[in-house]
Every structure is written in structure tokens, then in C-alpha cells.
C-alpha atoms as a PDB file:
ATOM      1  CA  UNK A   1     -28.630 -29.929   1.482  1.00  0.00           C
ATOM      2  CA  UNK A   2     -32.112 -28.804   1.531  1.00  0.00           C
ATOM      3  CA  UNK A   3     -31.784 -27.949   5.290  1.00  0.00           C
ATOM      4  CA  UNK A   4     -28.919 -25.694   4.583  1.00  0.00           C
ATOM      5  CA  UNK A   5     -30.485 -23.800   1.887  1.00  0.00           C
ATOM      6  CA  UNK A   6     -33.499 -22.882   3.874  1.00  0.00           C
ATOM      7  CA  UNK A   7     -31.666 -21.988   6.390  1.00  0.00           C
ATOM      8  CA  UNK A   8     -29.335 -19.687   3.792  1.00  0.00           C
ATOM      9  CA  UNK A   9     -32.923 -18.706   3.125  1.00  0.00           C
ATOM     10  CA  UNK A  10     -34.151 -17.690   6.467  1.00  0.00           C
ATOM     11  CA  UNK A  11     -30.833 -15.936   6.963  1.00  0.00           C
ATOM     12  CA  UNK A  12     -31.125 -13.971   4.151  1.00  0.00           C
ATOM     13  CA  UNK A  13     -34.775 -12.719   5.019  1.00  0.00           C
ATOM     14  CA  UNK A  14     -33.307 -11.887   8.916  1.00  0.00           C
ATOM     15  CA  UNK A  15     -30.901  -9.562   7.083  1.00  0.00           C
ATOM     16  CA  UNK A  16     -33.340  -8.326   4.613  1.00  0.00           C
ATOM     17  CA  UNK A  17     -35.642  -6.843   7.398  1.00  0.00           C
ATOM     18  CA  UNK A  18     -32.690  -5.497   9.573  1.00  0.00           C
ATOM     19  CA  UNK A  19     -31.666  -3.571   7.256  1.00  0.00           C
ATOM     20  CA  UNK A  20     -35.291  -2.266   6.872  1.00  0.00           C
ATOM     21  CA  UNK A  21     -35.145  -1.667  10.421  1.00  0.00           C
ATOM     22  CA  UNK A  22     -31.875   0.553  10.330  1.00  0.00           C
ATOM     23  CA  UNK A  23     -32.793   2.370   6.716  1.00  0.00           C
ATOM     24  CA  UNK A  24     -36.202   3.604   8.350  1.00  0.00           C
ATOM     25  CA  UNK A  25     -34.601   4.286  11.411  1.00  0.00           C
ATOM     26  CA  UNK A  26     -31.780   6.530   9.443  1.00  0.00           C
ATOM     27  CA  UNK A  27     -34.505   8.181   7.502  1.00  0.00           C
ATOM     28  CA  UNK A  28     -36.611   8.995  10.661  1.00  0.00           C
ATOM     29  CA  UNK A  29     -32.982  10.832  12.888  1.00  0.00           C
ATOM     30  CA  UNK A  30     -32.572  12.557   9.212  1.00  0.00           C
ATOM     31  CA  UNK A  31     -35.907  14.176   9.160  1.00  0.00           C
ATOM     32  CA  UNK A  32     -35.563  14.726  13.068  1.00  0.00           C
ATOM     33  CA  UNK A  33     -32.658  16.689  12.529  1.00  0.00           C
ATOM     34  CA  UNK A  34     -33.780  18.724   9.624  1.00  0.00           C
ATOM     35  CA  UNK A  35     -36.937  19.628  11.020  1.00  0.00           C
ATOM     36  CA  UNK A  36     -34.421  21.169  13.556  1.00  0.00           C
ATOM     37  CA  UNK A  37     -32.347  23.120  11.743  1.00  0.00           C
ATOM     38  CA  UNK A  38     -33.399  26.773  11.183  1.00  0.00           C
ATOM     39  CA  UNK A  39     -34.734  27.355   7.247  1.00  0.00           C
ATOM     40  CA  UNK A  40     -31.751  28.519   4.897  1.00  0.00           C
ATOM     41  CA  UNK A  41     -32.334  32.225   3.428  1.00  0.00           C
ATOM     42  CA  UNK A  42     -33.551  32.433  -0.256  1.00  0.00           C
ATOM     43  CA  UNK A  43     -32.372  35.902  -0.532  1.00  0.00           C
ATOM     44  CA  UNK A  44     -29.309  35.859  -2.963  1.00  0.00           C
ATOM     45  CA  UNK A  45     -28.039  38.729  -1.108  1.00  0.00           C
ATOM     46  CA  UNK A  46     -27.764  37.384   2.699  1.00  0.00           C
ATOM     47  CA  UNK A  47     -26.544  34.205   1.080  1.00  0.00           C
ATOM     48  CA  UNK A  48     -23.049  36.442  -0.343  1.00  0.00           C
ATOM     49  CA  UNK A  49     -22.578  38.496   2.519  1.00  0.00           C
ATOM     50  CA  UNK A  50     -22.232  35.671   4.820  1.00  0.00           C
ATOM     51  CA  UNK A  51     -19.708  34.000   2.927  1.00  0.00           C
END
């Protein structure tokens, strides 16, 4: 029984730093992609003629 709690354990920690793995790697495209992307206007005016 002891066996198969550490190992729930050990599982649990695996999965723990995966998805640490994928969230940073997420977070890192994100800021890729923004960093990208032209600045949006501030002017109130461009902002309603576009639409």
C-alpha cells in the first residue's frame, strides 16, 4: 500500500511539472506573438472610423 501511494505520489509531481512546462511554454508563444503584432491606436478617432 505504501508502494502505491508513493508512486500516486511521484505521479502526481510528473504531472505537476508538465504542466509547468506547457504553462511557461504558452506564456512564452503569447508574448512572442504580441510582441509581433503592430501597437493598437489610442486615438479615439482612428479607432471609429475603422469600424
Amino acid at each position: 500500500m505504501d508502494l502505491l501511494i508513493s508512486l500516486l505520489g511521484l505521479l502526481g509531481l510528473i504531472c505537476i511539472a508538465l504542466l509547468g512546462i506547457a504553462a511557461s511554454g504558452y506564456l512564452a508563444a503569447r508574448r512572442m506573438r504580441e510582441a509581433q503584432e503592430p501597437e493598437p491606436s489610442t486615438d479615439p478617432t482612428e479607432r471609429n472610423q475603422e469600424s
